[in-house]
C-alpha atoms as a PDB file:
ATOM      1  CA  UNK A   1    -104.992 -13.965  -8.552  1.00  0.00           C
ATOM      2  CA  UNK A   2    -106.944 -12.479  -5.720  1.00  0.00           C
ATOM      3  CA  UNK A   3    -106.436 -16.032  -3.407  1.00  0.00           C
ATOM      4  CA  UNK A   4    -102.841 -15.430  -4.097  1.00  0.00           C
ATOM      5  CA  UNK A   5    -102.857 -12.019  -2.823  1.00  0.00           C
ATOM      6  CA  UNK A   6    -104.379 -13.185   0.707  1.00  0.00           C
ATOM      7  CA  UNK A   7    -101.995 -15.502   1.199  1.00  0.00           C
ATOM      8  CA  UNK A   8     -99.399 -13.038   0.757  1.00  0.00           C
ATOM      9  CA  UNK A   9    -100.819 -10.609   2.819  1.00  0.00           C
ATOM     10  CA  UNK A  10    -100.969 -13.436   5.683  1.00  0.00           C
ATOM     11  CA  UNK A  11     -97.509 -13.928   5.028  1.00  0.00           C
ATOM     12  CA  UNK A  12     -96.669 -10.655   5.208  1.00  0.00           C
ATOM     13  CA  UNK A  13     -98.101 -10.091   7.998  1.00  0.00           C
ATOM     14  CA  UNK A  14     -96.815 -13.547   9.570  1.00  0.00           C
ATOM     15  CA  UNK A  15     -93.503 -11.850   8.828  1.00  0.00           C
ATOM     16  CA  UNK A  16     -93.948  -8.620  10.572  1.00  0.00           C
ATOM     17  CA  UNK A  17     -95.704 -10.110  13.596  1.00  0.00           C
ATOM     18  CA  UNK A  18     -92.673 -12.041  14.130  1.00  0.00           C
ATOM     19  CA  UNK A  19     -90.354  -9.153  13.378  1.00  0.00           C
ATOM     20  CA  UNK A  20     -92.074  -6.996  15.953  1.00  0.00           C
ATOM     21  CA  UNK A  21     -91.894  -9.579  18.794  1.00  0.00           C
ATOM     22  CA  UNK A  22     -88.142 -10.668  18.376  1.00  0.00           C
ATOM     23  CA  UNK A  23     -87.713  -6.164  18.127  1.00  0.00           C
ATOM     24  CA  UNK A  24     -89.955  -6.147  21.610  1.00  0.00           C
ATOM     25  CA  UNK A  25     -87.799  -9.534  23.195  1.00  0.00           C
ATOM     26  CA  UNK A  26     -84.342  -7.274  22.664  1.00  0.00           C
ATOM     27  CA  UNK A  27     -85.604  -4.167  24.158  1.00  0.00           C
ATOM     28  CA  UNK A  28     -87.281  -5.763  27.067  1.00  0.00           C
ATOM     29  CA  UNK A  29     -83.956  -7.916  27.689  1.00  0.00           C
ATOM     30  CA  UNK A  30     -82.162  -4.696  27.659  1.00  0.00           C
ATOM     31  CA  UNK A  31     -84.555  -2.916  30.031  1.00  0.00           C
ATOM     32  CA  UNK A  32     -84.681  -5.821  32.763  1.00  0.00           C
ATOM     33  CA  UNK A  33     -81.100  -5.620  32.235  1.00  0.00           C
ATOM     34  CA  UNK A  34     -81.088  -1.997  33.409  1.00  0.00           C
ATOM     35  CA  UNK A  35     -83.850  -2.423  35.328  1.00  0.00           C
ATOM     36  CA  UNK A  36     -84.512  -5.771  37.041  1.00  0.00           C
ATOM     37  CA  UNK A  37     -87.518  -4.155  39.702  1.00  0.00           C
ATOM     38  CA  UNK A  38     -89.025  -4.133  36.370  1.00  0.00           C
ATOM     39  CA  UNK A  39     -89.164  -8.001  35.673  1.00  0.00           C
ATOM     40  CA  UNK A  40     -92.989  -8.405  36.524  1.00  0.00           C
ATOM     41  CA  UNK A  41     -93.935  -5.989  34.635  1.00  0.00           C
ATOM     42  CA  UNK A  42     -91.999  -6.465  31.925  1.00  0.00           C
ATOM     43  CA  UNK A  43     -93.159 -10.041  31.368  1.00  0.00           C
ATOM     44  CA  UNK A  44     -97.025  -9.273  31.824  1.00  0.00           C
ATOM     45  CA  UNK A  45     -96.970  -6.630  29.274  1.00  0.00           C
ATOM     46  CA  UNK A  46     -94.968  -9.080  26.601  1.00  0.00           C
ATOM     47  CA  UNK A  47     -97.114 -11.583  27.431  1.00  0.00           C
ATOM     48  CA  UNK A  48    -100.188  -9.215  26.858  1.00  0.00           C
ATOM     49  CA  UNK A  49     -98.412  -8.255  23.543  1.00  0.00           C
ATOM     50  CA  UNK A  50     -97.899 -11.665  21.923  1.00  0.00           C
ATOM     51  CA  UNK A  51    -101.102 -12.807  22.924  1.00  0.00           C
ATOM     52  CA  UNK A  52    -103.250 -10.166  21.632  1.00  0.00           C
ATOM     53  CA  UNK A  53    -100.428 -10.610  17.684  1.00  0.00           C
ATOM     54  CA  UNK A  54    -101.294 -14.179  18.061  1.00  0.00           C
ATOM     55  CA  UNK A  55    -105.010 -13.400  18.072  1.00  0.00           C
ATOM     56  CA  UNK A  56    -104.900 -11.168  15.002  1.00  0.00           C
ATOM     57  CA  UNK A  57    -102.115 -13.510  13.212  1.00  0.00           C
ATOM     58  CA  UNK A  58    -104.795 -16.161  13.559  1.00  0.00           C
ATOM     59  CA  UNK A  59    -107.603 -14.353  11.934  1.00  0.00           C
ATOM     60  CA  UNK A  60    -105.306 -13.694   8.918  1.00  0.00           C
ATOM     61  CA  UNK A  61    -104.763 -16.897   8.453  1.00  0.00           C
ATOM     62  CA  UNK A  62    -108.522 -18.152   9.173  1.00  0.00           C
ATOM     63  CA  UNK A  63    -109.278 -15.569   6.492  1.00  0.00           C
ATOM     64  CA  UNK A  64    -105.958 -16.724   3.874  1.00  0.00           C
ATOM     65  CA  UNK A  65    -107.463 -20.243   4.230  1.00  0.00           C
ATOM     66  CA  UNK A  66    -110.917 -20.028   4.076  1.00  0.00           C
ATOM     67  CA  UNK A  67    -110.140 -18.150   0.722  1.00  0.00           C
ATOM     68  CA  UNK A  68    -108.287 -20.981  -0.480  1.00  0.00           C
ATOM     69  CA  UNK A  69    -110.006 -23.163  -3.266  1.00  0.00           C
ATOM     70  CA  UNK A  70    -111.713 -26.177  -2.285  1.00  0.00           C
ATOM     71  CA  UNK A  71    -109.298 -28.409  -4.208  1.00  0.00           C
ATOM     72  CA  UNK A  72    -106.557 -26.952  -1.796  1.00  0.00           C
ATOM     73  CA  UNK A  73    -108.278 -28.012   1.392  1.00  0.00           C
END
C-alpha cells in the first residue's frame, strides 16, 4: 500500500508540474504579446523555470521507482 502511494504522489506531482508550465507558457505568450522588448527575458526565466521542475520531477520519480518492488524492475 505504501509503494502505491509514491507512485501516486509522483503522478500527482507529474500532473501539476505539467499544469504549472502549460499555466506559465500562456501568460508568457500573452506578455511578449504585450510586450515584445521583453522576449529575452521572458525566455531565460521559462527556461530557468522548467529546468529547475524537471530537476525536482526527476527526483520524484528516482524516489517512486526505487520504491518499487524488485519483481517490478
Amino acid at each position: 500500500m505504501g509503494q502505491t502511494n509514491v507512485i501516486r504522489e509522483a503522478v500527482n506531482h507529474f500532473f501539476w508540474t505539467l499544469v504549472l508550465q502549460g499555466l506559465v507558457f500562456v501568460a508568457l505568450a500573452i506578455l511578449i504579446i504585450m510586450y515584445p522588448a521583453l522576449l529575452f527575458a521572458l525566455v531565460s526565466a521559462t527556461f530557468l523555470v522548467i529546468g529547475l521542475s524537471l530537476l525536482v520531477l526527476a527526483g520524484k520519480i528516482r524516489t517512486a521507482y526505487q520504491s518499487l518492488p524488485k519483481i517490478l524492475q
